[in-house]
Structures are given as structure tokens and as C-alpha cells.
C-alpha atoms as a PDB file:
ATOM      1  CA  UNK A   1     -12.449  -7.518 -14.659  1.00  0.00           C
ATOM      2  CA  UNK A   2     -12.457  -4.395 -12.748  1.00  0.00           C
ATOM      3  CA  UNK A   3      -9.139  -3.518 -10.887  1.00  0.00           C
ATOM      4  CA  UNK A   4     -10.322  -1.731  -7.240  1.00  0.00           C
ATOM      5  CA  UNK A   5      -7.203   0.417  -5.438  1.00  0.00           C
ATOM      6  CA  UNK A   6      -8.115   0.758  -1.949  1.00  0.00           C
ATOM      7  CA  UNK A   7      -5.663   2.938  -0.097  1.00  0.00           C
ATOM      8  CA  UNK A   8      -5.027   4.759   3.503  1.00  0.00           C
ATOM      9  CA  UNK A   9      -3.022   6.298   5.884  1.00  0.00           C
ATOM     10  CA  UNK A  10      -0.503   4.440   8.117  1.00  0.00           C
ATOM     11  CA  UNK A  11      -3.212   3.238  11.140  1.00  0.00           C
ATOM     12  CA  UNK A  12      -6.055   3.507   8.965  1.00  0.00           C
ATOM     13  CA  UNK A  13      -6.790  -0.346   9.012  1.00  0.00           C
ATOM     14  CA  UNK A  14      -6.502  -1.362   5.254  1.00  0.00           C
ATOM     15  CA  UNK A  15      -5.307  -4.469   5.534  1.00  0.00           C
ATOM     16  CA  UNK A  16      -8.181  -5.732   8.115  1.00  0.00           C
ATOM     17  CA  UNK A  17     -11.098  -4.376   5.256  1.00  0.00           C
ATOM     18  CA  UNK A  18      -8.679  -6.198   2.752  1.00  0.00           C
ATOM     19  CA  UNK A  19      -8.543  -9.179   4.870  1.00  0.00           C
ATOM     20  CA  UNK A  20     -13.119  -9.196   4.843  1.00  0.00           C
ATOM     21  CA  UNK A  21     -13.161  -8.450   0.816  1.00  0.00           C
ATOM     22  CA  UNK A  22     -11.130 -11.693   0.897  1.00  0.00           C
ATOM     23  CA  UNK A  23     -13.577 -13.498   3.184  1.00  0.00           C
ATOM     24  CA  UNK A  24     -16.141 -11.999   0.085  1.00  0.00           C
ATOM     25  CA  UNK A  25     -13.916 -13.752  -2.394  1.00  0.00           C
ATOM     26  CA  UNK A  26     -12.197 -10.920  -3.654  1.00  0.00           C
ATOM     27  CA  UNK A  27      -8.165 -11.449  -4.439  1.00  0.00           C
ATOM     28  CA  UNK A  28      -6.545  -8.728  -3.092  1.00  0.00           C
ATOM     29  CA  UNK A  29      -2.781  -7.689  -3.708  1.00  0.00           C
ATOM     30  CA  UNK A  30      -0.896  -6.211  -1.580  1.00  0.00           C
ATOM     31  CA  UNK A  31       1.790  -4.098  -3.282  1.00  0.00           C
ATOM     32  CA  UNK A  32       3.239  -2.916   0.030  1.00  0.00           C
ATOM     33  CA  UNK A  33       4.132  -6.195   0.968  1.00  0.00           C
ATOM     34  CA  UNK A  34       5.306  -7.368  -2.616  1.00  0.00           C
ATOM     35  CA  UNK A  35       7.351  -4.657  -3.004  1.00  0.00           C
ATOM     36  CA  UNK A  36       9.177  -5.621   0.432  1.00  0.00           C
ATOM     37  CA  UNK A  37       9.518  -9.290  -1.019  1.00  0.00           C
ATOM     38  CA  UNK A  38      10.990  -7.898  -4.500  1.00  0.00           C
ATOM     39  CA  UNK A  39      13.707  -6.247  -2.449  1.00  0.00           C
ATOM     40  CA  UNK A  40      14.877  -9.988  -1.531  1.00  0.00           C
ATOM     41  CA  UNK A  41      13.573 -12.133  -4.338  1.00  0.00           C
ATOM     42  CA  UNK A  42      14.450  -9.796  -7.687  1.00  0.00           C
ATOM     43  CA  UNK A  43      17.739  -9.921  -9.094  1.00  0.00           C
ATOM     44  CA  UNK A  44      16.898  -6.833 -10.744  1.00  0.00           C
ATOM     45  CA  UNK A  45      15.918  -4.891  -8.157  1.00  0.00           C
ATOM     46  CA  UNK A  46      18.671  -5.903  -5.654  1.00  0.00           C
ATOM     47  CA  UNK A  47      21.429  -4.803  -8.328  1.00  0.00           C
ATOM     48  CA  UNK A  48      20.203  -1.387  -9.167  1.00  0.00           C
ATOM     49  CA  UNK A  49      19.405  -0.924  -5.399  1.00  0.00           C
ATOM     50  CA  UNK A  50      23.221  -1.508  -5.009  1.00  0.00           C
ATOM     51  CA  UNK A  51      24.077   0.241  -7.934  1.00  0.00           C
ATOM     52  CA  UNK A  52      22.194   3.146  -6.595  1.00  0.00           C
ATOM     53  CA  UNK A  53      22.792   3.106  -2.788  1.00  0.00           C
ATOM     54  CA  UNK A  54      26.182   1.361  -2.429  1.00  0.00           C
ATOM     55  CA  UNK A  55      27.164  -2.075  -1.134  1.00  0.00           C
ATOM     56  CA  UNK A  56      26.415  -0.913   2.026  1.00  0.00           C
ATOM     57  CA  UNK A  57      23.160  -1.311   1.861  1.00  0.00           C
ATOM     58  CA  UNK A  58      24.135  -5.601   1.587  1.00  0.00           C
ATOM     59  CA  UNK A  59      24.213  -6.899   5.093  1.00  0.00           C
ATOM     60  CA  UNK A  60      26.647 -10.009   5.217  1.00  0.00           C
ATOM     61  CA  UNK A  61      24.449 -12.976   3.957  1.00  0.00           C
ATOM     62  CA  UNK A  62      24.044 -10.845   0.416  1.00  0.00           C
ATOM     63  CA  UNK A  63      20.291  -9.988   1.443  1.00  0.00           C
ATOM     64  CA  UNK A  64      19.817  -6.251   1.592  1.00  0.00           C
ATOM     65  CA  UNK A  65      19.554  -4.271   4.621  1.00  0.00           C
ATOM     66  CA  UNK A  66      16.446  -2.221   4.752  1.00  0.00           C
ATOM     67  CA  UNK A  67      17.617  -0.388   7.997  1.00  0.00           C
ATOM     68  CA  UNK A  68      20.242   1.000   5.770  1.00  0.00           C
ATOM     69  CA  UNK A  69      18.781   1.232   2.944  1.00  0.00           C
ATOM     70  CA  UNK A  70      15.777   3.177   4.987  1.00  0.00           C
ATOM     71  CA  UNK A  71      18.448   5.626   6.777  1.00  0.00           C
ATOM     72  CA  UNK A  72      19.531   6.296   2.935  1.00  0.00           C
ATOM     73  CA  UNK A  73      15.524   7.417   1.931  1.00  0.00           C
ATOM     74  CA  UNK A  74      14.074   8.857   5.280  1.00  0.00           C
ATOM     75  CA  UNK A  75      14.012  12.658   4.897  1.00  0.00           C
ATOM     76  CA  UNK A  76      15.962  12.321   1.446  1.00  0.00           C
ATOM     77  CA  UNK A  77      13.369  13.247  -1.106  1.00  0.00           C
ATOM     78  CA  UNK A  78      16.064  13.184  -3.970  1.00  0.00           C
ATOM     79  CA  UNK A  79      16.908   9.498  -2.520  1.00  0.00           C
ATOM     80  CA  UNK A  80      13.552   7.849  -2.168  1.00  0.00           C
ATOM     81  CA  UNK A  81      12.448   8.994  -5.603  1.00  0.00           C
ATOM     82  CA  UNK A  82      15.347   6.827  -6.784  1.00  0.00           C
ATOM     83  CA  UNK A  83      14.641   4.154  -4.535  1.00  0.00           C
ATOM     84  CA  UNK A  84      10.657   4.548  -5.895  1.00  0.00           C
ATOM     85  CA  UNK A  85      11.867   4.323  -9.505  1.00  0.00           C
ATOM     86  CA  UNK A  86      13.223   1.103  -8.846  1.00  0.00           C
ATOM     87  CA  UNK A  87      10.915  -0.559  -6.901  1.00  0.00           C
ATOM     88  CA  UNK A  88       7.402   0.852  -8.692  1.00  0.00           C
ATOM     89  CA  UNK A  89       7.809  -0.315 -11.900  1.00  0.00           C
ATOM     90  CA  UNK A  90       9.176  -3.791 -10.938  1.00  0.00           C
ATOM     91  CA  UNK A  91       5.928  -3.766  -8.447  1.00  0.00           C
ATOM     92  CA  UNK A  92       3.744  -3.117 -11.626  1.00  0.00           C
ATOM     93  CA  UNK A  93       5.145  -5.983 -13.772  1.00  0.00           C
ATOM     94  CA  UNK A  94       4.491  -8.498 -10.324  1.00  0.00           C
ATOM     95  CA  UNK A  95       0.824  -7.200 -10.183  1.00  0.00           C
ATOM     96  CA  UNK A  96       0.572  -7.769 -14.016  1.00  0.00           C
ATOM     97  CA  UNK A  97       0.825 -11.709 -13.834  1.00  0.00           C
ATOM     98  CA  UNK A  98      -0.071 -11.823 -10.958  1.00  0.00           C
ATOM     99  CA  UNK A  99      -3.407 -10.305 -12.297  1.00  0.00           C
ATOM    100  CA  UNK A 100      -3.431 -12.983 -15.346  1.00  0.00           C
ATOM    101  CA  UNK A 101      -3.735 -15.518 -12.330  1.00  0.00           C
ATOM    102  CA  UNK A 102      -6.824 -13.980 -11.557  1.00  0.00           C
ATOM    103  CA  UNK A 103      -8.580 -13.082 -14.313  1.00  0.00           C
ATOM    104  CA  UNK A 104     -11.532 -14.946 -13.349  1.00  0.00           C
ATOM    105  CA  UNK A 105     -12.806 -12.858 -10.976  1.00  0.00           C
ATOM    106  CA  UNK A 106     -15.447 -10.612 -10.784  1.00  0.00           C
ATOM    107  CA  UNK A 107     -13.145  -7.818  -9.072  1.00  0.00           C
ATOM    108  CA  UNK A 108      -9.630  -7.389  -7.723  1.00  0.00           C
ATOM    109  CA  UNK A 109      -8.397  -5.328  -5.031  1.00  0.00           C
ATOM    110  CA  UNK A 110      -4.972  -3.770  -5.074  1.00  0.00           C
ATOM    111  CA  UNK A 111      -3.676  -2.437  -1.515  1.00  0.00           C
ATOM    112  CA  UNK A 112      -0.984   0.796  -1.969  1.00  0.00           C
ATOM    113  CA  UNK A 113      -0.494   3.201   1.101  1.00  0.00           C
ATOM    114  CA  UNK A 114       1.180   4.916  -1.572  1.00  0.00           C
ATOM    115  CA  UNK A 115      -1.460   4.697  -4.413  1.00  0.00           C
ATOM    116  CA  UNK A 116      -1.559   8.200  -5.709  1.00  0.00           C
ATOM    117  CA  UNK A 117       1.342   9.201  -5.102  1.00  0.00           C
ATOM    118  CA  UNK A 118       2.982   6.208  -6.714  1.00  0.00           C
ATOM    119  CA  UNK A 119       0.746   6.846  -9.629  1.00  0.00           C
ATOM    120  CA  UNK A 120      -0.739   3.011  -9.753  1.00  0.00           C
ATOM    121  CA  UNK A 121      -3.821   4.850  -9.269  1.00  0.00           C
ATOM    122  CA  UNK A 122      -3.858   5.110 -13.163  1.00  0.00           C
ATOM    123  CA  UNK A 123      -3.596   1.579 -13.394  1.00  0.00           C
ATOM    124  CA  UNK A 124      -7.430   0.706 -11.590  1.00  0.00           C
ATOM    125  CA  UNK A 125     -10.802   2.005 -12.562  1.00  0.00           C
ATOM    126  CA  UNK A 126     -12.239   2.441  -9.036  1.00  0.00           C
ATOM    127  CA  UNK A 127     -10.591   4.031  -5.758  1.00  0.00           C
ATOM    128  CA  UNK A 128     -11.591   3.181  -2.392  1.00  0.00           C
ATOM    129  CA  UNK A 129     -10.181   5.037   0.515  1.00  0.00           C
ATOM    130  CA  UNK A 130     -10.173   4.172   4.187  1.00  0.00           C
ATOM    131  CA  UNK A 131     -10.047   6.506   6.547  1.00  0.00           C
ATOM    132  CA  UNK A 132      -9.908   7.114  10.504  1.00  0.00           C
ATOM    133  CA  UNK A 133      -9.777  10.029  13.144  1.00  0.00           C
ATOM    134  CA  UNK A 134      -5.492  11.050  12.993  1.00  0.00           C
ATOM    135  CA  UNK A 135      -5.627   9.948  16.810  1.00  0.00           C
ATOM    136  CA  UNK A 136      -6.871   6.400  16.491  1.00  0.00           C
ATOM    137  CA  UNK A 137      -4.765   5.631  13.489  1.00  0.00           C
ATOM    138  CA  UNK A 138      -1.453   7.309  15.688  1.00  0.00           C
ATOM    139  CA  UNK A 139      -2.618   4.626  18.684  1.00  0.00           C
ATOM    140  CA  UNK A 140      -3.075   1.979  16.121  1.00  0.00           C
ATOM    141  CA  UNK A 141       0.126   2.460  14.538  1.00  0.00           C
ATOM    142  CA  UNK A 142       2.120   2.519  17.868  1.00  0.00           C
ATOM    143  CA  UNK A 143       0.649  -0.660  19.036  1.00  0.00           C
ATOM    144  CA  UNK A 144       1.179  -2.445  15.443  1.00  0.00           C
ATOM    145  CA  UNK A 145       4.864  -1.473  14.649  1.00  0.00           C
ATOM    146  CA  UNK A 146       6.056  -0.780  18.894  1.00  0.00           C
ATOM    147  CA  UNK A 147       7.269   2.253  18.087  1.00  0.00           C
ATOM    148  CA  UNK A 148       7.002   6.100  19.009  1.00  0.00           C
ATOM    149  CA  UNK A 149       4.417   8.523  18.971  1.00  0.00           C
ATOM    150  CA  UNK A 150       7.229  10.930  16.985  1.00  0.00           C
ATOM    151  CA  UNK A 151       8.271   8.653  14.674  1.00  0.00           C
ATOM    152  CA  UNK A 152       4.250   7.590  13.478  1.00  0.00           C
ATOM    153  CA  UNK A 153       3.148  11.402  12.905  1.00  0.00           C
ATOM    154  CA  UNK A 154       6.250  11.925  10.859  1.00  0.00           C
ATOM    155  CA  UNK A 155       5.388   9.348   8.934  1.00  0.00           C
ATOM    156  CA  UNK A 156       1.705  10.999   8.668  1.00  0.00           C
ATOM    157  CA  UNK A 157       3.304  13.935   7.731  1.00  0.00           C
ATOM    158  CA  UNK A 158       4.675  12.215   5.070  1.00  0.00           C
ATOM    159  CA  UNK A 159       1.890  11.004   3.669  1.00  0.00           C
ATOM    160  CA  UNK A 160      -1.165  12.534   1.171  1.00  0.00           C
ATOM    161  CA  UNK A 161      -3.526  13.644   3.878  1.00  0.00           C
ATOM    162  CA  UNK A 162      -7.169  11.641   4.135  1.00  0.00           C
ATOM    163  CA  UNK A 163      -8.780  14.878   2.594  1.00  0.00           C
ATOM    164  CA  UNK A 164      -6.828  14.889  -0.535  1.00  0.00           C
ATOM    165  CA  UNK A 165      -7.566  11.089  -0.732  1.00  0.00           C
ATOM    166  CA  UNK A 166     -11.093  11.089  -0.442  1.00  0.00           C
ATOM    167  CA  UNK A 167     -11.698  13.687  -2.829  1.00  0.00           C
ATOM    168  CA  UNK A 168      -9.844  11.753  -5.718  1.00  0.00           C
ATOM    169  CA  UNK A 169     -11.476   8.506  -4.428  1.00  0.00           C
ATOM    170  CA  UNK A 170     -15.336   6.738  -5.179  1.00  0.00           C
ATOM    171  CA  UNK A 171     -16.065   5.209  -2.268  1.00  0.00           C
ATOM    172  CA  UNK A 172     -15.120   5.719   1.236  1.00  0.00           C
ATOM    173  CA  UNK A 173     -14.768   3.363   4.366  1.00  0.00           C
ATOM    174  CA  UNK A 174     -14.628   5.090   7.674  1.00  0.00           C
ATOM    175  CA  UNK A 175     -12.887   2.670  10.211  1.00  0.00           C
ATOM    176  CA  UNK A 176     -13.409   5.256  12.989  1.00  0.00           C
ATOM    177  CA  UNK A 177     -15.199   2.488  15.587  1.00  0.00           C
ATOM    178  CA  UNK A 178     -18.246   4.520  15.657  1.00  0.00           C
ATOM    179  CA  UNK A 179     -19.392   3.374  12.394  1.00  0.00           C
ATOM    180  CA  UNK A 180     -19.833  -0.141  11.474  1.00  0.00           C
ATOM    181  CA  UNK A 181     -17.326  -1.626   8.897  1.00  0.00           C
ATOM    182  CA  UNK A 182     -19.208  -5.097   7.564  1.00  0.00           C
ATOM    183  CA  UNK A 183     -22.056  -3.042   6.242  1.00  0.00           C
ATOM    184  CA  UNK A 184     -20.282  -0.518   4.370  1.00  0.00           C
ATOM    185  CA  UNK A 185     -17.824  -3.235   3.086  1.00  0.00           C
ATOM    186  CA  UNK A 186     -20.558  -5.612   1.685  1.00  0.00           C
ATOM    187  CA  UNK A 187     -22.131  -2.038   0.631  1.00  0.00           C
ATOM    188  CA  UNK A 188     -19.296  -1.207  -1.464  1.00  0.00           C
ATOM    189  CA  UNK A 189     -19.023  -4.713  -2.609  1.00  0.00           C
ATOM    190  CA  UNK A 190     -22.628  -4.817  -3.571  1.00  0.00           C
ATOM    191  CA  UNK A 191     -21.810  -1.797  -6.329  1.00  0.00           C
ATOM    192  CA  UNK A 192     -19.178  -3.052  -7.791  1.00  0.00           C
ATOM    193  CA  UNK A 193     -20.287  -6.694  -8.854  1.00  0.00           C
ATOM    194  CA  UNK A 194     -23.344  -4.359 -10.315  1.00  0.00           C
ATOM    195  CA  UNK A 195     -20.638  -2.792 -12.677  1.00  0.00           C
ATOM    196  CA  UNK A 196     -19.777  -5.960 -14.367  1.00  0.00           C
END
């Protein structure tokens, strides 16, 4: 079974091209999303999060707060690469069964913002990267999360830049509402069942 990554910048609109690979079939995981759920559902993590950031970081019902715990990594290098080396490698071991339960088919997807730069691009054999113009992804991501202009391009700034992406990817999607998205998708799609 082939393992796909298929990553992008904040606004980029990865998750709607996930959500059409699905409609193709496809199982996609989304490791964003699992590792939000790990932060509340494994013991593990939750105790070396605390052991790490504090008790401060538990809000009240024991569930941990990730406004606090996001104050602790934003602009803290030194702190999110702590925070990272928790949460990656517990991520990993999730998308390792949860791979077994899919073994069947013909491809996988796995969704990372952060795929290179966690380094689970070394754990798929194909890279897919969407991209869009850095002023339609900073409208997008205002409307999605209701939040600032400043706060989104930080958050770019953050981030690997499309370029750097692209050039370490195989196949690119350009969600940049000029170009049409179904063809390219079932395009894509097309190659890869070929490389069975």
C-alpha cells in the first residue's frame, strides 16, 4: 500500500481535496486533528505535557488547556520543540494501527500542515502539496478560524513557505479558483493507483 502525505499552508484548502480523495475511496488521516485528540485521550501524552509545561496547563475538569498550553509554545521555539517531541511520536504510533485498519487499500492519504518539518515526510513514499495565492489562503483563514489578519500571516510566517514545499513534493494541487480542482484531483489519483 502506498502511504500519500499531502500537505499545505494554513488557508490552502487541504482538508476540502482530502474530503474529494475520500469521496474517491481513499482513507485519509488527519494527523492535525489526531494529534489535538491525543492531547485529551492519551495518558501518556497528558502526563509529560504536565511534566513539561506545569499543572497549569490543566484547566479544572483535569482536561488540558490548549490556550495555555499554546501561550507556553507561540514564539517559544525552545518550547514547541518540546511540546513537538511529545506529541509527534505518539501521532506516529496512532497512524501506525490506524494504518493496519486499512491495509486494504489501494492508497492512503496522510494530512500534516506540518509534514516536513515534523519529519513524517520520511514515513510516505509520495508528497502532494496544495497550494494557493498568500492572499486567498489569508481571507480563507480569517473566515475559517474568525480571527485577525495579524495573527494568520504570523502564522504563515511560521510556516515552510509553498516554494520550499513544492520543490520537495511530486505532485501539486493549485486551489487558487482559477484552476479547476476535480480534474487535477482524479488526475493525481489516476497515477497513483497506476503505481500499485
Amino acid at each position: 500500500m502506498l502511504k500519500i502525505g499531502i500537505t499545505g499552508g494554513i488557508g490552502s484548502g487541504k482538508t476540502t481535496i482530502c474530503k474529494v480523495f475520500q469521496l474517491l475511496g481513499i482513507p485519509v488521516y488527519f494527523a492535525d486533528d489526531e494529534a489535538k485528540k491525543l492531547l485529551d485521550t492519551s495518558f501518556e501524552v497528558k502526563i509529560n505535557i504536565i511534566s513539561t509545561f506545569g499543572k497549569e496547563v490543566i484547566d479544572a475538569n483535569g482536561i488540558i488547556d490548549r490556550k495555555i498550553l499554546a501561550s507556553k509554545v507561540f514564539n517559544n521555539k525552545e518550547n514547541l520543540e518540546k511540546l513537538n517531541s511529545i506529541v509527534h511520536p505518539a501521532v506516529a504510533k496512532h497512524f501506525e494501527n490506524w494504518l493496519h485498519e486499512n491495509k486494504s487499500a489501494k492508497y492512503i492519504l496522510k494530512e500534516a500542515a506540518i509534514l516536513f518539518e515534523s519529519n513524517a515526510n520520511k514515513a510516505v513514499d509520495k508528497i502532494i502539496t496544495v497550494t494557493a495565492p498568500i492572499e486567498l489562503k489569508i481571507q480563507r483563514a480569517m473566515q475559517r478560524d474568525n480571527t485577525d489578519r495579524t495573527a494568520i500571516e504570523q502564522r504563515i510566517k511560521n510556516q515552510q513557505s509553498d516554494e520550499e514545499k513544492i520543490k520537495r513534493s511530486h505532485f501539486v494541487i493549485y486551489n487558487d479558483e482559477q484552476q479547476l480542482l476535480i480534474p487535477q484531483i482524479i488526475d493525481i489519483h489516476h497515477k497513483l493507483i497506476k503505481l500499485q
